[in-house]
Each structure stands twice: as C-alpha cells, then as structure tokens.
N, C-alpha and C. Protein backbone atom coordinates (compact mmCIF):
# COMPACT_ATOMS: atom_id res chain seq x y z
N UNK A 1 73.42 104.04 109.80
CA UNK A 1 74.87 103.81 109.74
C UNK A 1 75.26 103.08 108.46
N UNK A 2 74.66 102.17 108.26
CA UNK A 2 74.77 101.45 106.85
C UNK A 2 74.80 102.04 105.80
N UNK A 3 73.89 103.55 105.73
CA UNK A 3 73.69 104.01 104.75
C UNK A 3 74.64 104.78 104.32
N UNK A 4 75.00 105.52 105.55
CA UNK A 4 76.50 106.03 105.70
C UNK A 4 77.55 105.50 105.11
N UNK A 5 77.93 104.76 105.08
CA UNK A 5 79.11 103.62 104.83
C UNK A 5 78.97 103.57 103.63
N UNK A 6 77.66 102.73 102.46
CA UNK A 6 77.77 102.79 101.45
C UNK A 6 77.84 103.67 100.79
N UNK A 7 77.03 104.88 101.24
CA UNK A 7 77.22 106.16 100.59
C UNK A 7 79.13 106.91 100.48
N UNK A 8 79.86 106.50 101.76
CA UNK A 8 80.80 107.18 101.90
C UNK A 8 81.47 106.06 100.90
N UNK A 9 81.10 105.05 100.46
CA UNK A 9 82.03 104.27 99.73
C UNK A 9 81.99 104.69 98.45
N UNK A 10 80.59 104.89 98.43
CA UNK A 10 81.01 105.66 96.37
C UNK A 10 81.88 107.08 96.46
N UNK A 11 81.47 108.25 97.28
CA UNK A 11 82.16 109.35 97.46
C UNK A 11 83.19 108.71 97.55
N UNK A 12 84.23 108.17 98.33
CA UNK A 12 85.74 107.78 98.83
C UNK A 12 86.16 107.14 97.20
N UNK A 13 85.53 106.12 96.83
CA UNK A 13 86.38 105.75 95.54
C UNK A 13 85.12 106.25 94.20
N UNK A 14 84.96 107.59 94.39
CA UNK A 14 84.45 108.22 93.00
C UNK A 14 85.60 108.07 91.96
N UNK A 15 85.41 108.06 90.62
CA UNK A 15 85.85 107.53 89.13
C UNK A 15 87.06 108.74 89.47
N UNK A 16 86.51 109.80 89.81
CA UNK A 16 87.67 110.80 89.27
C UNK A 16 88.91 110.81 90.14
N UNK A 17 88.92 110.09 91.28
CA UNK A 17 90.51 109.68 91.91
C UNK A 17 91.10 108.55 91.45
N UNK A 18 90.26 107.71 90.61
CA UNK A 18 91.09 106.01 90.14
C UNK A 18 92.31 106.78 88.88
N UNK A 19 92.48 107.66 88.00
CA UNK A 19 93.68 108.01 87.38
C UNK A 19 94.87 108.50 88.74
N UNK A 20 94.22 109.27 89.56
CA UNK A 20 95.83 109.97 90.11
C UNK A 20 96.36 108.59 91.04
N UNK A 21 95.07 107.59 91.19
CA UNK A 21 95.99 105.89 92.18
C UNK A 21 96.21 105.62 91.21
N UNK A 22 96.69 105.43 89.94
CA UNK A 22 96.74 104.73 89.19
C UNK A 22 98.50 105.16 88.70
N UNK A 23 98.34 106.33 88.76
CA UNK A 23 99.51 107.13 88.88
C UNK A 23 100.77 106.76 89.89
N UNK A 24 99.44 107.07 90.94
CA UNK A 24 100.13 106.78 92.21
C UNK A 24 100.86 105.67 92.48
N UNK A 25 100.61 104.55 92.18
CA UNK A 25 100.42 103.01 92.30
C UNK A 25 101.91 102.33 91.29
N UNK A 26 101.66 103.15 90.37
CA UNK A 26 103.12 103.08 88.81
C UNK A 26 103.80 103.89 89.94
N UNK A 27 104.39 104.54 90.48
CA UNK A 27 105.39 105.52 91.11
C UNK A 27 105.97 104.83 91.99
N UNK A 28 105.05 104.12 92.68
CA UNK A 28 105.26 103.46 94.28
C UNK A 28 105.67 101.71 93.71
N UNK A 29 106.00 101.60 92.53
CA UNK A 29 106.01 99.86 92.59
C UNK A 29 106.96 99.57 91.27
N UNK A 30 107.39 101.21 90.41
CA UNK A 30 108.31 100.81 89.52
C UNK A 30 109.73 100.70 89.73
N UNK A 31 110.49 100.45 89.13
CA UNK A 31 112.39 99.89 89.88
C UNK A 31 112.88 100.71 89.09
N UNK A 32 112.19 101.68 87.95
CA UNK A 32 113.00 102.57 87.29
C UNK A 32 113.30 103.98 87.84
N UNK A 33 114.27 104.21 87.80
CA UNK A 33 114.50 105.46 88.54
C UNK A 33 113.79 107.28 87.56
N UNK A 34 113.09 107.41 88.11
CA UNK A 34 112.46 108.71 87.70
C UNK A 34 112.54 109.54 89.11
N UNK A 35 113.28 110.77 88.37
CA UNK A 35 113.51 111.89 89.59
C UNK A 35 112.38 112.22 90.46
N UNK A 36 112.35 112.83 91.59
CA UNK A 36 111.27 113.55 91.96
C UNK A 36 110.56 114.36 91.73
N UNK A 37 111.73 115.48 90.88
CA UNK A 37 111.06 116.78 90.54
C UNK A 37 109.90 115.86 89.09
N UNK A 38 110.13 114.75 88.33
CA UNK A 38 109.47 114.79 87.72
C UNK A 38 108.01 114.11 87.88
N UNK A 39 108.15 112.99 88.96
CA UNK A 39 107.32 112.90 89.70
C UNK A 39 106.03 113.66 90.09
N UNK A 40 106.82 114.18 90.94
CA UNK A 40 106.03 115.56 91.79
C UNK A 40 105.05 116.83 90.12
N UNK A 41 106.16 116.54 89.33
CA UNK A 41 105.39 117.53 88.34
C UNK A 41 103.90 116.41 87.57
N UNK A 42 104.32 115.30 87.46
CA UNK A 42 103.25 114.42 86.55
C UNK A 42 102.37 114.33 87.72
N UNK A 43 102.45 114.12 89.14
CA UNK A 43 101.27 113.82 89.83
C UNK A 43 100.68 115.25 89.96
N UNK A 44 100.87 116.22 89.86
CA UNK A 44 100.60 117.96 90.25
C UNK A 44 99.50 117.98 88.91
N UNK A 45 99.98 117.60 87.79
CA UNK A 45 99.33 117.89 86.41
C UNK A 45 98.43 116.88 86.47
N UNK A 46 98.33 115.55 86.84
CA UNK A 46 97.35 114.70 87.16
C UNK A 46 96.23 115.43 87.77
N UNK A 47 96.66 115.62 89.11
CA UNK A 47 95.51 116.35 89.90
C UNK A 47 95.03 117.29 89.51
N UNK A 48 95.39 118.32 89.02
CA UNK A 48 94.69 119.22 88.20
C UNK A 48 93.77 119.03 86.92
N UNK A 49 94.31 117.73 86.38
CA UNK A 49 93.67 117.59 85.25
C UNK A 49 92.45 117.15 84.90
N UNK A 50 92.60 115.75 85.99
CA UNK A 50 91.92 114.57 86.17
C UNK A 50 91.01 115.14 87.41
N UNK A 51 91.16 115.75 88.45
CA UNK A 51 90.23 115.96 89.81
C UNK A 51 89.76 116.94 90.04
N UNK A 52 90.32 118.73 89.49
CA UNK A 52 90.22 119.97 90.09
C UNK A 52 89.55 120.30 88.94
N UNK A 53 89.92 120.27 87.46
CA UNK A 53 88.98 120.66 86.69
C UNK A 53 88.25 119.99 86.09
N UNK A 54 87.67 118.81 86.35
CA UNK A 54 86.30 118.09 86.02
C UNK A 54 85.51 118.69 87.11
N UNK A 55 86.23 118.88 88.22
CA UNK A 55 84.95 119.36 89.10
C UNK A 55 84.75 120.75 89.01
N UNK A 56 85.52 122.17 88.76
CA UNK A 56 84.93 122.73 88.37
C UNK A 56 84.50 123.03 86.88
N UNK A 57 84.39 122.20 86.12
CA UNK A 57 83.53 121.99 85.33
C UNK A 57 82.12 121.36 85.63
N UNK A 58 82.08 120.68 86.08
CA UNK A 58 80.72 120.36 87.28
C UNK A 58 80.23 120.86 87.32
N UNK A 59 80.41 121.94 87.99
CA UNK A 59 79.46 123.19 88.87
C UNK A 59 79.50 124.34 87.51
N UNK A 60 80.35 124.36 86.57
CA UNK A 60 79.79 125.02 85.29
C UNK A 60 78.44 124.36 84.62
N UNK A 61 78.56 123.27 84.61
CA UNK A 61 77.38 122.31 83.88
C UNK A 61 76.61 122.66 84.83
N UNK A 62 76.28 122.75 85.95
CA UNK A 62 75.21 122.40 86.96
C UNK A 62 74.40 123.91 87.03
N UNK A 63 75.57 124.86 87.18
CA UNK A 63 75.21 126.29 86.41
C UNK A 63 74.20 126.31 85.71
N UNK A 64 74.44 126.05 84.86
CA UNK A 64 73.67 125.85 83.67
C UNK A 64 72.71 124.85 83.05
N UNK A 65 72.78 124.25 84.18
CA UNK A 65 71.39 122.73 84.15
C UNK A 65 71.77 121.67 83.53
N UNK A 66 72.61 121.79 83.11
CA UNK A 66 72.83 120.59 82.05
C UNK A 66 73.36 119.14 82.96
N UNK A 67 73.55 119.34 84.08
CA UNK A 67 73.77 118.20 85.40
C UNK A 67 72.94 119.01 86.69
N UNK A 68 72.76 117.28 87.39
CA UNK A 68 72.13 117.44 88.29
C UNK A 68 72.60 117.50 89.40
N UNK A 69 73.54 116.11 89.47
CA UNK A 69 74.51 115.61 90.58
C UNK A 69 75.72 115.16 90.10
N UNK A 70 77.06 115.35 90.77
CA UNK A 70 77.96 114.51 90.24
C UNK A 70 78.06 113.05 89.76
N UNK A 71 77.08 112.61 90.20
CA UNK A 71 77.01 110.94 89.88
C UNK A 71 76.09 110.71 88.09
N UNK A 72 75.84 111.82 87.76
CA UNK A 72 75.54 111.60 86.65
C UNK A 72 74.54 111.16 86.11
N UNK A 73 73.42 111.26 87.12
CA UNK A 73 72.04 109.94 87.01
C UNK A 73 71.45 109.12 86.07
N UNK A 74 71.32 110.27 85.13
CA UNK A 74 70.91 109.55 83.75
C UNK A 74 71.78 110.09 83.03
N UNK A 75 71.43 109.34 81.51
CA UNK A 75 72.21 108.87 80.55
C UNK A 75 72.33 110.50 79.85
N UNK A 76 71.56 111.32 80.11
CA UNK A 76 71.65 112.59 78.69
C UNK A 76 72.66 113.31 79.60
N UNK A 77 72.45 113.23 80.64
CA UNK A 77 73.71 114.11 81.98
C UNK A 77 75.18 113.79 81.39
N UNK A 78 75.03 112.87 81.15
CA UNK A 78 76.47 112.11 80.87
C UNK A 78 77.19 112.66 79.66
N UNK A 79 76.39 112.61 78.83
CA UNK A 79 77.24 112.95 77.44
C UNK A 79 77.92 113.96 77.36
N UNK A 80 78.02 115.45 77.97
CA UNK A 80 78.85 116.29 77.80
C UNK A 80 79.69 116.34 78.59
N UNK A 81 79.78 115.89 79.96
CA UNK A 81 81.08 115.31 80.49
C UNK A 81 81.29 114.23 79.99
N UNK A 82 81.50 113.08 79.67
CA UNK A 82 82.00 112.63 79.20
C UNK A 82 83.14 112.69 78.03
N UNK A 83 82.52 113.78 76.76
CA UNK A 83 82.91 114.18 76.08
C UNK A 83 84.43 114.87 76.46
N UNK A 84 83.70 115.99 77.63
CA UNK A 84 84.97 116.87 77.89
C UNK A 84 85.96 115.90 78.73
N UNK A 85 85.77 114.83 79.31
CA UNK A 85 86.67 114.16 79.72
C UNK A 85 87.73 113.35 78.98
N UNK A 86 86.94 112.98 77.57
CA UNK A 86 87.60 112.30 76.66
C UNK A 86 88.95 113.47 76.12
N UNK A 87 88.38 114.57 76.07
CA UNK A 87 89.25 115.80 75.83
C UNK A 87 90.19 116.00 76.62
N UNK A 88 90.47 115.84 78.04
CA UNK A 88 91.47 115.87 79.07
C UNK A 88 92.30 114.63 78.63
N UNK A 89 91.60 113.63 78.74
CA UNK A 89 92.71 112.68 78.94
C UNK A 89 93.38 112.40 77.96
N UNK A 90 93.08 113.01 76.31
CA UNK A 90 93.47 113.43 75.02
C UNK A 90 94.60 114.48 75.62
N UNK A 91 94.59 115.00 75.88
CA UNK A 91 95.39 116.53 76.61
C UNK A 91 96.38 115.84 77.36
N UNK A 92 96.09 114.83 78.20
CA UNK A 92 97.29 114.09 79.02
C UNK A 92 98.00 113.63 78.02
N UNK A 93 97.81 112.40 77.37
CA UNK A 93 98.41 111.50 76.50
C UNK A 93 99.31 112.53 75.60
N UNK A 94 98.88 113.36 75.20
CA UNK A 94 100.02 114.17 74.50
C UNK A 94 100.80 114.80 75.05
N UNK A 95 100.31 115.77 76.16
CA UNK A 95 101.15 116.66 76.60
C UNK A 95 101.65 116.36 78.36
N UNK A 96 101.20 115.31 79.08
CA UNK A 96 102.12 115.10 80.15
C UNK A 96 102.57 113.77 80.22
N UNK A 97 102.04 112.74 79.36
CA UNK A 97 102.63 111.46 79.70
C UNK A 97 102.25 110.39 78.14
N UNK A 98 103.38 111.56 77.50
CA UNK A 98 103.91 110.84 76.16
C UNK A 98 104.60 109.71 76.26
N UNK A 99 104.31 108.55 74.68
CA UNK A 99 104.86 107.63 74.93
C UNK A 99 106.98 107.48 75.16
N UNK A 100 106.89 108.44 74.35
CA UNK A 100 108.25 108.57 74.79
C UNK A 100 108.93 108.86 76.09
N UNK A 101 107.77 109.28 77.42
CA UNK A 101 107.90 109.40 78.13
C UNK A 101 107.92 107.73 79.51
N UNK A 102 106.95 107.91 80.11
CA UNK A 102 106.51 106.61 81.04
C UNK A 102 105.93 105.87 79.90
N UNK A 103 105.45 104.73 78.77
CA UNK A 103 105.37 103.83 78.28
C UNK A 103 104.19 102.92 79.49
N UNK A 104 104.22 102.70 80.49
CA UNK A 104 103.20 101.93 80.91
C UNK A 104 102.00 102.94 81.16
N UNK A 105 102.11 104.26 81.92
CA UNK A 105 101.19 105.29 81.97
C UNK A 105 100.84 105.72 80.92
N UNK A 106 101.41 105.81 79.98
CA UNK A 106 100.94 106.31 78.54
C UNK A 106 99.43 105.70 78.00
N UNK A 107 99.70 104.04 78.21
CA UNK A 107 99.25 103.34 77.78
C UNK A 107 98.00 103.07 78.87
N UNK A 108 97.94 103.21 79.84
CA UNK A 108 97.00 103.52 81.09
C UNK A 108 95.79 104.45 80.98
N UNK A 109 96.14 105.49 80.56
CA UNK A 109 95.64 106.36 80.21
C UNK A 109 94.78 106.12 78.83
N UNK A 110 95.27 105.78 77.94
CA UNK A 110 94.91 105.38 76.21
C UNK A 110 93.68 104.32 76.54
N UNK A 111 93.88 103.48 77.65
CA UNK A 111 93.07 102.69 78.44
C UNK A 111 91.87 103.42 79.10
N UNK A 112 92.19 104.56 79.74
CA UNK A 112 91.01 105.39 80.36
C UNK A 112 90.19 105.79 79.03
N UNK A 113 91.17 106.54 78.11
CA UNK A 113 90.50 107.19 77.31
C UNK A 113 89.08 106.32 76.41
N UNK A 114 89.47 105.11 75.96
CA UNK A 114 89.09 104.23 75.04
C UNK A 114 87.54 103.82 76.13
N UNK A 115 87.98 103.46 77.65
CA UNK A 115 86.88 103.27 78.50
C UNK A 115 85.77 104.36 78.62
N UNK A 116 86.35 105.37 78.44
CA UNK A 116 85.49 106.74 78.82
C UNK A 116 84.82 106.80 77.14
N UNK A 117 85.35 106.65 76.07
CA UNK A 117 84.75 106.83 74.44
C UNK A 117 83.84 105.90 74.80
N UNK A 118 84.21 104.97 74.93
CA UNK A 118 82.61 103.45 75.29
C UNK A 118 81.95 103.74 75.94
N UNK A 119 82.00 104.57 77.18
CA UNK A 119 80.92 104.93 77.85
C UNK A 119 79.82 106.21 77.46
N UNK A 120 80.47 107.20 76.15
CA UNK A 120 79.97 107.98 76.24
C UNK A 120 79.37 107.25 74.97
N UNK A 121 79.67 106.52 74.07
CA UNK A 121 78.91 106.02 72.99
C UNK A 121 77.64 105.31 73.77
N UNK A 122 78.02 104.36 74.75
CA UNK A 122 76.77 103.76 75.07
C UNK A 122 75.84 105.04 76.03
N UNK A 123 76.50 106.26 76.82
CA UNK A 123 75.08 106.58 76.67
C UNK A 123 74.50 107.28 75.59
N UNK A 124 74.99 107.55 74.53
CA UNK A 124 74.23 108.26 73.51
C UNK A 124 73.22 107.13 73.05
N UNK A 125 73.40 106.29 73.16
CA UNK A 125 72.31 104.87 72.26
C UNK A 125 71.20 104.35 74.34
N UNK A 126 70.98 105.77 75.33
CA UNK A 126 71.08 105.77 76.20
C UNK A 126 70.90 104.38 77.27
N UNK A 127 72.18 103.84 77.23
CA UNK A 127 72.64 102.30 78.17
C UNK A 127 73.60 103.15 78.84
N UNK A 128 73.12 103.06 80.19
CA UNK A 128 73.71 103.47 81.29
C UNK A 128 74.31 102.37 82.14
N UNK A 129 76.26 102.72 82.28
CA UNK A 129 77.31 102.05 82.49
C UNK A 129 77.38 102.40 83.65
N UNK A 130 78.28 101.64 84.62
CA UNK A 130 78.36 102.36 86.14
C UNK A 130 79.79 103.04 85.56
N UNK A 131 80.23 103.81 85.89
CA UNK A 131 81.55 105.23 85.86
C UNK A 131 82.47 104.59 87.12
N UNK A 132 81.56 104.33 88.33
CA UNK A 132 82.41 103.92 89.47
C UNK A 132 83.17 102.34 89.03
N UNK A 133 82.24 101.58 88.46
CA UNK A 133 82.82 100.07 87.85
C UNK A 133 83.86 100.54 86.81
N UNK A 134 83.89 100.96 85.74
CA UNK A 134 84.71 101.17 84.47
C UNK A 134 86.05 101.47 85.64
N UNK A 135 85.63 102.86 86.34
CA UNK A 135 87.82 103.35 87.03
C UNK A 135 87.86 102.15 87.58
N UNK A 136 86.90 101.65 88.44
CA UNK A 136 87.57 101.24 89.29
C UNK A 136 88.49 99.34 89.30
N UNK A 137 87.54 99.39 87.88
CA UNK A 137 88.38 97.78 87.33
C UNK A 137 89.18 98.15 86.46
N UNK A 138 89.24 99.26 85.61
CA UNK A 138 90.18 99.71 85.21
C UNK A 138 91.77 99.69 85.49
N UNK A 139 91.48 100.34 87.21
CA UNK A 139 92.92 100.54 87.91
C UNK A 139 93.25 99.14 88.06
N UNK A 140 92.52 97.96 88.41
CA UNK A 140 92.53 96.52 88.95
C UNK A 140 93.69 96.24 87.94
N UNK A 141 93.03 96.19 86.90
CA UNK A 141 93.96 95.33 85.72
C UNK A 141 95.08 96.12 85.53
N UNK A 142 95.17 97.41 85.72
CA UNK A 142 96.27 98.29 85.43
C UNK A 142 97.11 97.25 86.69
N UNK A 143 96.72 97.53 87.70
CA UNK A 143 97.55 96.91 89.00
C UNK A 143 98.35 95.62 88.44
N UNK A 144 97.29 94.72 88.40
CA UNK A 144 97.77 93.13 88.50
C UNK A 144 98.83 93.22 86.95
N UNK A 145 98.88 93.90 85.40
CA UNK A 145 99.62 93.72 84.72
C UNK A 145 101.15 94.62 85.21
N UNK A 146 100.91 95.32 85.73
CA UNK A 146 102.34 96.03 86.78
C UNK A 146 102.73 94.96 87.21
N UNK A 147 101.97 94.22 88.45
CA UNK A 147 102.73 93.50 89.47
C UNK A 147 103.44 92.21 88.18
N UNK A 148 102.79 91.99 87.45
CA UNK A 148 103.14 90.98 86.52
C UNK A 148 104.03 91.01 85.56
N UNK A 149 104.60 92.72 85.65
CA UNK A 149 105.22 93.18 84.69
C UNK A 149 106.88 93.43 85.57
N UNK A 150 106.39 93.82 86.49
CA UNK A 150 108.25 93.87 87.18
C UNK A 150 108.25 92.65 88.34
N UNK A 151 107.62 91.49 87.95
CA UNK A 151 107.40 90.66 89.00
C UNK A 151 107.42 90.53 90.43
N UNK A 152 106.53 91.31 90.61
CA UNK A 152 105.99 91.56 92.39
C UNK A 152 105.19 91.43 93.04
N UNK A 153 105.10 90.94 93.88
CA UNK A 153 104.48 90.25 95.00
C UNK A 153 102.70 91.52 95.40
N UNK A 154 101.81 91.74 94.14
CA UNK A 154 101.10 92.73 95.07
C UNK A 154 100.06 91.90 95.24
N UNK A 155 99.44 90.44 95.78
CA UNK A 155 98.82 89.67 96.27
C UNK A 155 97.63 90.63 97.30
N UNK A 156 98.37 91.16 98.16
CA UNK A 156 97.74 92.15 98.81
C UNK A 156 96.72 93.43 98.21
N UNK A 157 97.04 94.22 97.21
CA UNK A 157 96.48 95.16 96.30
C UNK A 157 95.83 94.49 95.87
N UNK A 158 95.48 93.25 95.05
CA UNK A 158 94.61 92.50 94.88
C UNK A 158 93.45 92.01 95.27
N UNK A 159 94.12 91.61 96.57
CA UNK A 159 92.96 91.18 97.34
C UNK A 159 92.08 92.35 97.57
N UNK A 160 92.85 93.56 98.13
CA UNK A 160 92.15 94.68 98.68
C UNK A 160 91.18 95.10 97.62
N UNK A 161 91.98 95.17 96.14
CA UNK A 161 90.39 96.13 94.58
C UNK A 161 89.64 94.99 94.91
N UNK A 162 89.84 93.82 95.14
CA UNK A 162 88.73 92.75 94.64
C UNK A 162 87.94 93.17 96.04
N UNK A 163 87.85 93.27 97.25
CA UNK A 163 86.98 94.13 98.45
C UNK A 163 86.43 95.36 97.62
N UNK A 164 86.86 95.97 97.37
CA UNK A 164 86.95 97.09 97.02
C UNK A 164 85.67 97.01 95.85
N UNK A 165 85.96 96.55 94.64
CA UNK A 165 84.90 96.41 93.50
C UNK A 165 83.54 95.73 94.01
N UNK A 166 83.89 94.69 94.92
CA UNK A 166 82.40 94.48 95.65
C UNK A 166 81.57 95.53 96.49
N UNK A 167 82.57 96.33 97.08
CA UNK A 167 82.03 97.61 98.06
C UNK A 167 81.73 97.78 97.32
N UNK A 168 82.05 98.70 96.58
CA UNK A 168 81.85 99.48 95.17
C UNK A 168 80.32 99.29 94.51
N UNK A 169 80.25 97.85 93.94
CA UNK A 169 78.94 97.59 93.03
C UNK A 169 78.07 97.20 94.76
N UNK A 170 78.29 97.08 95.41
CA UNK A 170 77.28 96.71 96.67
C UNK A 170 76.62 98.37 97.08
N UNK A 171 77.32 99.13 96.83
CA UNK A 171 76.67 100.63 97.05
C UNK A 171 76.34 101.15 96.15
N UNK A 172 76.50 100.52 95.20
CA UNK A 172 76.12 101.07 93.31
C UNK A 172 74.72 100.73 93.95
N UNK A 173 74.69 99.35 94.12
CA UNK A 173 73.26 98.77 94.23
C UNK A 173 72.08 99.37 95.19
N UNK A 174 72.73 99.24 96.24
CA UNK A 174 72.24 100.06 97.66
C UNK A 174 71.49 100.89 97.56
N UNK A 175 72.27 101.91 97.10
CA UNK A 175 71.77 103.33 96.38
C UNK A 175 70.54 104.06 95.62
N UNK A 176 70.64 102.23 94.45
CA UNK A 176 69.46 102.17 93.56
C UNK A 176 70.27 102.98 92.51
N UNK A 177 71.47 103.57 92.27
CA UNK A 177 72.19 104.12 91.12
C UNK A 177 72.39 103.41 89.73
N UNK A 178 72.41 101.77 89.99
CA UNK A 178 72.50 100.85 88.95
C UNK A 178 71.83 99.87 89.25
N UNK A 179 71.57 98.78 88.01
CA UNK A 179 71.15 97.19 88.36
C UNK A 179 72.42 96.54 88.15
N UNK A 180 72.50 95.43 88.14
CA UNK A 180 72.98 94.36 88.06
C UNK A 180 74.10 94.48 86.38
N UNK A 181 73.51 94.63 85.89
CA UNK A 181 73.29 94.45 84.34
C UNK A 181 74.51 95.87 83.87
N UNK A 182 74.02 97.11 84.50
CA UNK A 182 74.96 98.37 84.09
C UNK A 182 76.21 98.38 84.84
N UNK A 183 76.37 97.55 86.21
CA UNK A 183 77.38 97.39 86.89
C UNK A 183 78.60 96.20 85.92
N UNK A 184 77.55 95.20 85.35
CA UNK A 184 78.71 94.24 84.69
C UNK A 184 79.15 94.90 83.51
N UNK A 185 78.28 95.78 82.44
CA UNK A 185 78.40 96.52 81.79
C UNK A 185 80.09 97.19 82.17
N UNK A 186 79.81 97.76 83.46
CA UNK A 186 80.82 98.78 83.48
C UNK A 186 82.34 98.07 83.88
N UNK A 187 81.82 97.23 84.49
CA UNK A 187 83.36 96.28 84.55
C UNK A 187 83.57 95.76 83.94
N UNK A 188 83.21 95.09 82.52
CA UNK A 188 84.10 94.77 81.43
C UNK A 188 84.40 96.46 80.44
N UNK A 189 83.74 97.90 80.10
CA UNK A 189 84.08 98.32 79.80
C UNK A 189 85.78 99.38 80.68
N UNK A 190 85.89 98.92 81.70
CA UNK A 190 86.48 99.16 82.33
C UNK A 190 87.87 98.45 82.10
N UNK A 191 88.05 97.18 82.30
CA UNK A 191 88.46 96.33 82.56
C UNK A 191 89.45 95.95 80.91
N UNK A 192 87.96 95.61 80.25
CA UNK A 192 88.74 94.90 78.68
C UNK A 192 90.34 95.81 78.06
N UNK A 193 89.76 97.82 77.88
CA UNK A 193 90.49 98.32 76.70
C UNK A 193 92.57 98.02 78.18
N UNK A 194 92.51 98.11 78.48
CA UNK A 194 93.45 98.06 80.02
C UNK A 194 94.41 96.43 79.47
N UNK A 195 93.41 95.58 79.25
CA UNK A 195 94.12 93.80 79.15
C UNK A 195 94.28 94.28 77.75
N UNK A 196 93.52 94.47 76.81
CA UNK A 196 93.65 94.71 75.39
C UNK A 196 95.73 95.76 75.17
N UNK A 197 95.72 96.82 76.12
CA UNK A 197 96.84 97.61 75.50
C UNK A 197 98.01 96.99 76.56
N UNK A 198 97.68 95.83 77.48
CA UNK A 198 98.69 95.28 78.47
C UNK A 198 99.85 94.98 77.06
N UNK A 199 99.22 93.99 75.92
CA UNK A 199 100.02 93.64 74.88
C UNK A 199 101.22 94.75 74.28
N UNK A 200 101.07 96.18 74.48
CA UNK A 200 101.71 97.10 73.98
C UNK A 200 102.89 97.18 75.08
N UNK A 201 103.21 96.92 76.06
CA UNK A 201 103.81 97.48 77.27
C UNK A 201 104.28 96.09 78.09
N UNK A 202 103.47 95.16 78.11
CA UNK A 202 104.05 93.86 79.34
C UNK A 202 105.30 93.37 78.60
C-alpha cells in the first residue's frame, strides 16, 4: 500500500501538469478581467502543448530507444527531451502567451524555460536533477509571488505545495529515482529562475 501511494504521488504530480496548474492557478486568483473565450483558448493550447505532445513524443523517443521510461532515468535519456521541451515552451512564449499579452504568465513560463535550459545543461555535464522538484517548486514560487502580488490570502496553497514538495522528494526517494543531493539540486533549479523574473512583473 505504501508503495502505491508513493508511486501514485510522482504519477499524480508528474513535471508535465505543474505548467497547465500554474496556468490554472493565474486564472483562478487574478482580479483582472480576461474573457472566457480567451481563457478557455490559452488553457486548450496549454494542454496540448505542455501535456499531449510531450507525451506523444515519448512514445516517438521510446520507438526508437532513445527513452526508456517517462521518468527519464538517466542523464543521456534526458537530453533530447529536454531539448524539445525547451522548444515548446519557446513556441508558448511567443506564440500563446506574449508579453504583451498576460505579463505574469509570460514571465512564468520564461521561468520554466530557463529551469528546463539548466536542467538540460546539467545533464549534458551528466548531474542528474529531479524534473519532479524543478515544476514542482517552480509552481510554489510562481504561487506565493501571485498571492503577494494582488495581495491574497493563499496561506492555504502554501501550506498544501509545502505537503506536497515533501510527498514529492519522499517518493523521489522511496523509489530510489534520486538522492538527497539531485532532489536539492532540483529545487533550487526550479525555484531560483521564478524569484529571479518575480522582479520583472511583482
């Protein structure tokens, strides 16, 4: 049963759903009025971008050997997704969530992107980062500079990533997927480029 649980905890908050909560999270807590239809179109292009085609890109790589498992095991697995991910979220930033557009998502994203370039540099020099740590402190700081930014009470969301990042690296560990060392790794590469572009936007 235990094993269950931790296992269902990395599947449930895998890297590739922390952009569309992140999305999600700016929609549900901003006071600016943005229509639905446009809404509904930026979260549609999210999901597609960020969740439906990394994964079938997946199973193209896996096709073809070049991955094993979605989790990425080792460090040489990594580098060509990574790459092509850096390429999507290059693809977002221009073409669905320009700065002239949302300004805090813009900058969210520029945040993913910069996290995901660090991760794919460190595995080429092969130092293996946790992917689940980077989204998932990522979204943290995205959160807490929101709540800090239209002054709101998300005490609660807080509390919950900070559960959450312990689940998280407690099943990293569990697993045997990371040590100690690639988990802190991944939460400051996660975490830092996010406080670093808060300055552009708070």
């Amino acid at each position: 049963m235990k094993d269950f649980i931790l296992k269902s905890i990395s599947f449930v908050f895998h890297p590739l759903i922390m952009p569309l909560l992140g999305v999600l999270f700016y929609f549900s807590k901003t006071p600016r009025f943005i229509p639905d239809a446009v809404m509904k179109a930026k979260i549609f292009s999210i999901v597609i971008l960020t969740i439906i085609l990394p994964i079938l890109l997946f199973f193209l790589l896996k096709t073809i050997n070049k991955v094993e498992t979605i989790y990425l095991k080792k460090t040489k697995e990594r580098i060509i997704p990574l790459l092509i991910n850096c390429i999507i979220v290059t693809l977002i930033l221009i073409r669905v969530l320009p700065p002239s557009e949302i300004l805090e998502l813009y900058y969210f994203f520029l945040g993913i992107l910069c996290s995901t370039l660090a991760c794919f540099i460190l595995a080429l020099f092969k130092i293996k980062a946790s992917i689940h740590m980077i989204a998932a402190s990522g979204f943290f700081m995205f959160a807490v500079a929101l709540g800090i930014h239209y002054k709101i009470n998300i005490n609660g969301t807080i509390a919950l990533m900070m559960i959450i990042l312990g689940a998280i690296a407690t099943s990293r560990l569990h697993l045997k997927a990371h040590t100690n060392q690639e988990l802190i790794i991944g939460l400051f590469t996660g975490f830092f480029p996010q406080l670093i572009f808060v300055n552009y936007w708070l």
